[in-house]
PDB file of N, CA and C in Angstrom:
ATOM      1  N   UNK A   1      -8.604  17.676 -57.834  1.00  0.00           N
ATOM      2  CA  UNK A   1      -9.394  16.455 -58.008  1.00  0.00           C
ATOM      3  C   UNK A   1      -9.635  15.775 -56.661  1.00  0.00           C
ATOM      4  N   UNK A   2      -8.686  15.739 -55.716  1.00  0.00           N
ATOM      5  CA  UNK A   2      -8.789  15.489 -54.186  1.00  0.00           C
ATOM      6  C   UNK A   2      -9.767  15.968 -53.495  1.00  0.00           C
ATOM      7  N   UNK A   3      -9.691  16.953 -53.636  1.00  0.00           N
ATOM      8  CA  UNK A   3     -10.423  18.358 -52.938  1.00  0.00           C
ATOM      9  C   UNK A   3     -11.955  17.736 -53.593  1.00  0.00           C
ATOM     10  N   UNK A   4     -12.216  17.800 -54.618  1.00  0.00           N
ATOM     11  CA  UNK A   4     -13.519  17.546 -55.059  1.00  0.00           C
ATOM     12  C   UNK A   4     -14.149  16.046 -54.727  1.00  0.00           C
ATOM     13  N   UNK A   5     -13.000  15.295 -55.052  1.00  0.00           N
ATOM     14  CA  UNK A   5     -13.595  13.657 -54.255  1.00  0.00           C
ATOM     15  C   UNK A   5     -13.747  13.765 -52.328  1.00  0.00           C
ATOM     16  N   UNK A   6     -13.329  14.676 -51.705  1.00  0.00           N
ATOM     17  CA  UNK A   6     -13.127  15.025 -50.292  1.00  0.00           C
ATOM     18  C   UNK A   6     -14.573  15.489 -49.810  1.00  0.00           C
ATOM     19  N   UNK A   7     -14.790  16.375 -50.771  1.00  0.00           N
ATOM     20  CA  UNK A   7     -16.174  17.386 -50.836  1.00  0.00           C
ATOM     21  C   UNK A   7     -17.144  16.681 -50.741  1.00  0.00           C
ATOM     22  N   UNK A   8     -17.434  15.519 -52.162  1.00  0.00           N
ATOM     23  CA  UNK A   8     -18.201  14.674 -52.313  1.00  0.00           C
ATOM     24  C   UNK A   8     -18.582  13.752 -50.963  1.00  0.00           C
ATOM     25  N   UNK A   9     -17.334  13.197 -50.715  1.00  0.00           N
ATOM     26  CA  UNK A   9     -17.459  12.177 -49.498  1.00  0.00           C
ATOM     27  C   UNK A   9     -18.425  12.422 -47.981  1.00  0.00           C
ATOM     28  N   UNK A  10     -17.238  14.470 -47.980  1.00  0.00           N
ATOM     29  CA  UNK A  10     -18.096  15.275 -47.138  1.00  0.00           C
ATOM     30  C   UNK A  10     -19.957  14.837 -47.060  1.00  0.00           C
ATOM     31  N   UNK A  11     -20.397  15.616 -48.201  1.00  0.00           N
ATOM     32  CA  UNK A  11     -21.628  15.683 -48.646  1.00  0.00           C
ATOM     33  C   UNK A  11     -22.435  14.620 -48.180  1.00  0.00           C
ATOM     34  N   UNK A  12     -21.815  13.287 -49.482  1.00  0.00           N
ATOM     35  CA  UNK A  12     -22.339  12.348 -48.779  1.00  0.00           C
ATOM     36  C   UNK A  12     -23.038  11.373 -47.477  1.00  0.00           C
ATOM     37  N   UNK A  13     -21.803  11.717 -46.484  1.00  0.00           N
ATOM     38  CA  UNK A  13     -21.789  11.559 -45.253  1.00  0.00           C
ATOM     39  C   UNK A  13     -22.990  12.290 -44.243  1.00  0.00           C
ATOM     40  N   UNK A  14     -22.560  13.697 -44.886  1.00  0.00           N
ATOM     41  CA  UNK A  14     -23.825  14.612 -44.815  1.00  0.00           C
ATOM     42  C   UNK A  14     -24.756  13.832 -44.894  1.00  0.00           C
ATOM     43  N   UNK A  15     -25.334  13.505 -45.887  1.00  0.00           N
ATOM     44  CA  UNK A  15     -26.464  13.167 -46.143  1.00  0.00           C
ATOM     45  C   UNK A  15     -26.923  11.262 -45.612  1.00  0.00           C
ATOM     46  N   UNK A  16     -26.137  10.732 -45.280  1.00  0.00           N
ATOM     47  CA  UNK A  16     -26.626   9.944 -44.718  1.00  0.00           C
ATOM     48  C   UNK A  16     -26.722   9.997 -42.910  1.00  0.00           C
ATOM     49  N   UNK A  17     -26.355  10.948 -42.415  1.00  0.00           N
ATOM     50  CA  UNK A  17     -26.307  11.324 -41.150  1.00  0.00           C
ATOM     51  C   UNK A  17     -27.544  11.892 -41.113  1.00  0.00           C
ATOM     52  N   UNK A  18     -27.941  13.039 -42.224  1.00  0.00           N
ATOM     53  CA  UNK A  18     -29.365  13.303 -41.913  1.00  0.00           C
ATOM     54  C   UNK A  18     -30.327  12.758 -42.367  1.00  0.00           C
ATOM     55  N   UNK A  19     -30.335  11.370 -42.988  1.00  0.00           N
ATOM     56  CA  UNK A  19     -31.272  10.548 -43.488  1.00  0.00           C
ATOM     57  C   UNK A  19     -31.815   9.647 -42.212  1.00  0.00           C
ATOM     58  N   UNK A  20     -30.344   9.275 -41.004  1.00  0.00           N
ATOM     59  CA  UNK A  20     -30.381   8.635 -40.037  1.00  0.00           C
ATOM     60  C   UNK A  20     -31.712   9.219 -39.368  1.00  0.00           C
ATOM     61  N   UNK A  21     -30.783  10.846 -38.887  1.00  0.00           N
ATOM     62  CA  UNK A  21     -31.615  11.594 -37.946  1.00  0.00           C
ATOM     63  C   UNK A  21     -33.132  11.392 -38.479  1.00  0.00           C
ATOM     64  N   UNK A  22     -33.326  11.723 -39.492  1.00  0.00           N
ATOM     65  CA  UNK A  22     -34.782  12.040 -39.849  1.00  0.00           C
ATOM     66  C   UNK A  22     -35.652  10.643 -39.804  1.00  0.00           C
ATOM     67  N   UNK A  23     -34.958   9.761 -39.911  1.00  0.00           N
ATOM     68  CA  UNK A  23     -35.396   7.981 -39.654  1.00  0.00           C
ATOM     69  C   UNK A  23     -35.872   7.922 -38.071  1.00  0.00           C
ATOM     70  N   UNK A  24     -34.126   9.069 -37.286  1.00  0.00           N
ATOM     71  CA  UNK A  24     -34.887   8.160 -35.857  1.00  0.00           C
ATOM     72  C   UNK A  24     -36.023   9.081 -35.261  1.00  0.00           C
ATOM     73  N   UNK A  25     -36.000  10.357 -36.062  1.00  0.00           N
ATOM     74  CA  UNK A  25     -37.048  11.716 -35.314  1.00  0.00           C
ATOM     75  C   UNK A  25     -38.387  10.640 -36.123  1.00  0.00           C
ATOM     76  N   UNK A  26     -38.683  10.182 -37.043  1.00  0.00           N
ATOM     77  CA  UNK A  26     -39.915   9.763 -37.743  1.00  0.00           C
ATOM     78  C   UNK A  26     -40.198   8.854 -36.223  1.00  0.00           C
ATOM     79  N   UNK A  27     -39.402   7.564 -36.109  1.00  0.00           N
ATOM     80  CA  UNK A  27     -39.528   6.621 -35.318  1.00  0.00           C
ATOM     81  C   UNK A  27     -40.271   7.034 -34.025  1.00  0.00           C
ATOM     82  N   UNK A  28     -39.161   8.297 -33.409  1.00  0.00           N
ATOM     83  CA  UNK A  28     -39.719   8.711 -32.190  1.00  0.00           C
ATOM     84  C   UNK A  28     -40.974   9.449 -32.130  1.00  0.00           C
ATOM     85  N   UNK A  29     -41.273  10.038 -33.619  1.00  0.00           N
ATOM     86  CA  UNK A  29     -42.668  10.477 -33.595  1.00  0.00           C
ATOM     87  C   UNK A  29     -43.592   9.535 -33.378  1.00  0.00           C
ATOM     88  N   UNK A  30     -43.410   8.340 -34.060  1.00  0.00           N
ATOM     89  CA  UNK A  30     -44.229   7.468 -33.879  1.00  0.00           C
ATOM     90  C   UNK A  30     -44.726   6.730 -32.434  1.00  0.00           C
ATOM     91  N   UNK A  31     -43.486   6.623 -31.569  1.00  0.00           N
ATOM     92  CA  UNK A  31     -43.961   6.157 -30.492  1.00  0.00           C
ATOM     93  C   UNK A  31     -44.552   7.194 -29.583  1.00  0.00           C
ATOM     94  N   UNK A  32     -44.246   8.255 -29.775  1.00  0.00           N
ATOM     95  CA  UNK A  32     -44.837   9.453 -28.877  1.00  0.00           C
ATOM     96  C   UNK A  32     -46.419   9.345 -29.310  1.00  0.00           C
ATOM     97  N   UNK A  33     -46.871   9.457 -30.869  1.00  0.00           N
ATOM     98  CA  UNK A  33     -48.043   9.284 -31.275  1.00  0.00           C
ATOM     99  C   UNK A  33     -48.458   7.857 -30.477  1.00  0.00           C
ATOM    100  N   UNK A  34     -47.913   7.037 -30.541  1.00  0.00           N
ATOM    101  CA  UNK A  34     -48.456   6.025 -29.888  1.00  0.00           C
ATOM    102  C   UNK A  34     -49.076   5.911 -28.267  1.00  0.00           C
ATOM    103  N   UNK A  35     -48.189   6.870 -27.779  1.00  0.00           N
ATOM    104  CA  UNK A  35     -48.106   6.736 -26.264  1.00  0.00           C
ATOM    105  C   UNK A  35     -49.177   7.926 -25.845  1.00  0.00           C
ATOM    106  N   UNK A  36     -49.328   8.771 -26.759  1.00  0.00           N
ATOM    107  CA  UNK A  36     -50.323   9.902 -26.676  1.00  0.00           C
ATOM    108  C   UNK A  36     -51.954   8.792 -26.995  1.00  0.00           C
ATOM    109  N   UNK A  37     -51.673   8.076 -27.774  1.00  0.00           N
ATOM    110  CA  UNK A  37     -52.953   7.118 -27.793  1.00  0.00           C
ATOM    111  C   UNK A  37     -53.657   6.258 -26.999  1.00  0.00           C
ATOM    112  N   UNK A  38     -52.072   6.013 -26.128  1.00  0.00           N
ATOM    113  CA  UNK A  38     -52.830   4.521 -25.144  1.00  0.00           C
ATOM    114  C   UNK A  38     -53.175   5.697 -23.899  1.00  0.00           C
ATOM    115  N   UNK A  39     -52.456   7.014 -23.718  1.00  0.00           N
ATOM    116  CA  UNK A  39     -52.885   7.200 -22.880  1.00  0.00           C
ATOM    117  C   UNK A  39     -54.352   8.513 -22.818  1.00  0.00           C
ATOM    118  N   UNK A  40     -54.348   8.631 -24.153  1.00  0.00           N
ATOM    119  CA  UNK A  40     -55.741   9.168 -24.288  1.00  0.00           C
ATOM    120  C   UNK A  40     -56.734   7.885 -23.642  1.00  0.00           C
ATOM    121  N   UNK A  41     -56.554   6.651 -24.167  1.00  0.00           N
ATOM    122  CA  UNK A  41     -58.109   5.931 -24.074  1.00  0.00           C
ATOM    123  C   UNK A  41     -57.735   5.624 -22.620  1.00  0.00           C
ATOM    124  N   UNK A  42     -56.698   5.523 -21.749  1.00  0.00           N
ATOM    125  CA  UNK A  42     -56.643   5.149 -20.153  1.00  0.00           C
ATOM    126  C   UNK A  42     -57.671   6.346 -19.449  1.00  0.00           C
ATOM    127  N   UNK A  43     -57.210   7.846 -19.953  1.00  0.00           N
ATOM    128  CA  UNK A  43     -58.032   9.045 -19.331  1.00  0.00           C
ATOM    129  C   UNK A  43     -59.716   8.373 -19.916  1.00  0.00           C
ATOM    130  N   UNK A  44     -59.899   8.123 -20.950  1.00  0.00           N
ATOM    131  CA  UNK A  44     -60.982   8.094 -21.178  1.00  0.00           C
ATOM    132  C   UNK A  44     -61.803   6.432 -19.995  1.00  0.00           C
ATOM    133  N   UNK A  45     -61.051   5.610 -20.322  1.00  0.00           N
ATOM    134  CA  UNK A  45     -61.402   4.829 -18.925  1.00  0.00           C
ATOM    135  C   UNK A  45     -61.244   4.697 -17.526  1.00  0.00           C
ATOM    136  N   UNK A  46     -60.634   6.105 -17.732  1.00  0.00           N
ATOM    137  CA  UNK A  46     -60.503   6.489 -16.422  1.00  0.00           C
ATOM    138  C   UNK A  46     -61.796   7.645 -15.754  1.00  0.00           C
ATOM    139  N   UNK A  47     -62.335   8.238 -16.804  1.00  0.00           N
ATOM    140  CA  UNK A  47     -63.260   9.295 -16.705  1.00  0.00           C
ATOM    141  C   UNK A  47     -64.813   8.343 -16.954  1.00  0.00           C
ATOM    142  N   UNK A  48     -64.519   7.029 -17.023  1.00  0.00           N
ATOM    143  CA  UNK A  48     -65.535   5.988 -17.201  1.00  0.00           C
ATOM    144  C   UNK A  48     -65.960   5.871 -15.756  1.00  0.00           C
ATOM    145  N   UNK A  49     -64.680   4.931 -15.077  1.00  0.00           N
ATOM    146  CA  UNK A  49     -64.526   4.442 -13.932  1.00  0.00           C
ATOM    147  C   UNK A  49     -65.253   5.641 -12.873  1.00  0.00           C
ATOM    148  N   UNK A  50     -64.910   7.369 -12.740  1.00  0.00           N
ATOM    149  CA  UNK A  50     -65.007   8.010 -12.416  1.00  0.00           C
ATOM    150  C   UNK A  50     -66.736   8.418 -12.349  1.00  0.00           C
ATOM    151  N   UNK A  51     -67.376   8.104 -13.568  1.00  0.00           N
ATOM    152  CA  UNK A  51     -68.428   8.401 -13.320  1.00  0.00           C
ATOM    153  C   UNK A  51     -69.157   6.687 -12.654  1.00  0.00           C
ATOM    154  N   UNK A  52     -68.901   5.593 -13.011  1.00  0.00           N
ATOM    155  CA  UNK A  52     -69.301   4.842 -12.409  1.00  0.00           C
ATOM    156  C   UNK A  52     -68.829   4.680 -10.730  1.00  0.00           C
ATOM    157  N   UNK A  53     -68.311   5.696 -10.304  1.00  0.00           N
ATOM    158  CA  UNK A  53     -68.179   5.511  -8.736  1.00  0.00           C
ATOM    159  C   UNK A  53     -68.928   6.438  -8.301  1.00  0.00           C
ATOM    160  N   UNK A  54     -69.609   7.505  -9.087  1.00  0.00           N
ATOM    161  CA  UNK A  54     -70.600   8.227  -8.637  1.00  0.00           C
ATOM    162  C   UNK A  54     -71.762   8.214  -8.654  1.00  0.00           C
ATOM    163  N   UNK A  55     -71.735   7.502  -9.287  1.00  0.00           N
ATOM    164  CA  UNK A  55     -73.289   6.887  -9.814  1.00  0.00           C
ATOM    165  C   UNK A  55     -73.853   5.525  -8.365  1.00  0.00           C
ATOM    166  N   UNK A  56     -72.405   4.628  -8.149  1.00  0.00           N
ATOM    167  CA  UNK A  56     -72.339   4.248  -6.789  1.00  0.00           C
ATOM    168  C   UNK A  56     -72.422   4.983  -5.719  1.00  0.00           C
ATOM    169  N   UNK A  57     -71.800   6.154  -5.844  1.00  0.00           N
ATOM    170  CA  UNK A  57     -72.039   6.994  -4.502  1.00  0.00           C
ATOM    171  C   UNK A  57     -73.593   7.589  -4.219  1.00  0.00           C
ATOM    172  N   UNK A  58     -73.842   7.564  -5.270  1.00  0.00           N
ATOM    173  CA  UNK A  58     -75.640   8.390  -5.373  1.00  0.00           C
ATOM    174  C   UNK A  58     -75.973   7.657  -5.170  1.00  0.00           C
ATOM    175  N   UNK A  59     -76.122   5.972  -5.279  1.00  0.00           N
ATOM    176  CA  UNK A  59     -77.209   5.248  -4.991  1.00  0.00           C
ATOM    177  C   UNK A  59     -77.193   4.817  -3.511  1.00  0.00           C
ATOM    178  N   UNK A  60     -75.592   4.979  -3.186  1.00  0.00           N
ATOM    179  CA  UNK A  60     -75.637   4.365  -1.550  1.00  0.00           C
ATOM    180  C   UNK A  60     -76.414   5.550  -1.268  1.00  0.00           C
ATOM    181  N   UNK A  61     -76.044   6.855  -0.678  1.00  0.00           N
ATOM    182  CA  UNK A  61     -76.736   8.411  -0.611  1.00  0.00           C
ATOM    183  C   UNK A  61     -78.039   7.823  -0.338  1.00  0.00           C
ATOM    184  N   UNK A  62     -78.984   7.164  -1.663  1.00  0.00           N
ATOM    185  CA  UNK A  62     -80.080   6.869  -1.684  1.00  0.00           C
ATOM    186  C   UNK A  62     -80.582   6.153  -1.011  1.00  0.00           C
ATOM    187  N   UNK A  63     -79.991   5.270  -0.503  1.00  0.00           N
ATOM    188  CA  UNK A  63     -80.005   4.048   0.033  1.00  0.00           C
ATOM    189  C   UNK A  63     -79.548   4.333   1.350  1.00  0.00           C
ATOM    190  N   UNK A  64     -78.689   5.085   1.855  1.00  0.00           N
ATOM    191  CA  UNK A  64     -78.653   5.734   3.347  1.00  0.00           C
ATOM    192  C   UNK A  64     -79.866   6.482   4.013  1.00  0.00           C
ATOM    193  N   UNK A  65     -80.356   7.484   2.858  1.00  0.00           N
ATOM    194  CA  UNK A  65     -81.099   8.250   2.866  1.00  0.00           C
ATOM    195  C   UNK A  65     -82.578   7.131   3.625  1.00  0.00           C
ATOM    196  N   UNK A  66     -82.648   6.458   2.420  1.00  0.00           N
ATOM    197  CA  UNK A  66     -83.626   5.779   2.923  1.00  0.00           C
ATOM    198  C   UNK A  66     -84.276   4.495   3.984  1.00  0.00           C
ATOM    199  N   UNK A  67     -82.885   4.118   4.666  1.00  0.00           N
ATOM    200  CA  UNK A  67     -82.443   3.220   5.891  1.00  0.00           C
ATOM    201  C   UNK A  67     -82.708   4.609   7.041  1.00  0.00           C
ATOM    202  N   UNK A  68     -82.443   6.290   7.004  1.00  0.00           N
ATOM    203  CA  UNK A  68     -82.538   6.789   8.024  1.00  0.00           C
ATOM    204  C   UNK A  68     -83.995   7.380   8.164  1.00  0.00           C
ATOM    205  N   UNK A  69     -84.828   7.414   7.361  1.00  0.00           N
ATOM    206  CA  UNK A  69     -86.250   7.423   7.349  1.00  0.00           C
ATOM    207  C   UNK A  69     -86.663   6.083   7.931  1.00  0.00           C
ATOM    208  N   UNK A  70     -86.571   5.183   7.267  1.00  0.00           N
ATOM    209  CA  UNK A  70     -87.088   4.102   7.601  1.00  0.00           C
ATOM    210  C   UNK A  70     -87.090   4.047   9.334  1.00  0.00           C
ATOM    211  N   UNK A  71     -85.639   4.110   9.795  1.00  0.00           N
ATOM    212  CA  UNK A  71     -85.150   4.281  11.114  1.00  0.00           C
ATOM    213  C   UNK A  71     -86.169   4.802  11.875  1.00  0.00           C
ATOM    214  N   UNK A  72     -86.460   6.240  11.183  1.00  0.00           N
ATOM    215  CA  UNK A  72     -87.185   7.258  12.366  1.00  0.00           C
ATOM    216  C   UNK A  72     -88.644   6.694  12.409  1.00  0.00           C
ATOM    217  N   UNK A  73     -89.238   5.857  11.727  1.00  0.00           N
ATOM    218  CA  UNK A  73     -90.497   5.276  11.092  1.00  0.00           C
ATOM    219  C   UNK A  73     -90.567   4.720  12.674  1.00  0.00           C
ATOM    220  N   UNK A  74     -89.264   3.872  12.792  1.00  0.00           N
ATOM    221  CA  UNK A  74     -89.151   2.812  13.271  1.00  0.00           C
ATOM    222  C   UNK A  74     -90.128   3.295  15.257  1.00  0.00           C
TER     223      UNK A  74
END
């Protein structure tokens, strides 16, 4: 009868140890999902930023381009 209330307790224990684990693996999924999110949309404003400095670089280009004509005009 020991043996079987021992077992039980065992079990039990069992099972709230892996109720824990599986609580804190959910949790940590969650913040990983989270952190995979903020840093998806940073790449994505980052690949923003990226084309708006080229779009600056082409227009200076343009704008060099056309100060060294002007120049030779001169």
């Amino acid at each position: 009868e020991d043996q079987k209330l021992q077992s039980s307790c065992s079990v039990f224990v069992l099972c709230i140890h892996i109720h824990t684990n599986n609580a804190n693996c959910t949790e940590e999924r969650d913040q990983l999902l989270t952190k995979i999110t903020n840093l998806t949309e940073e790449r994505d404003q980052l690949l923003i930023t990226v084309k708006d400095f080229k779009t600056v670089k082409n227009q200076l280009e343009i704008q060099n381009n056309n100060l060294t004509i002007e120049k030779k005009e001169l």
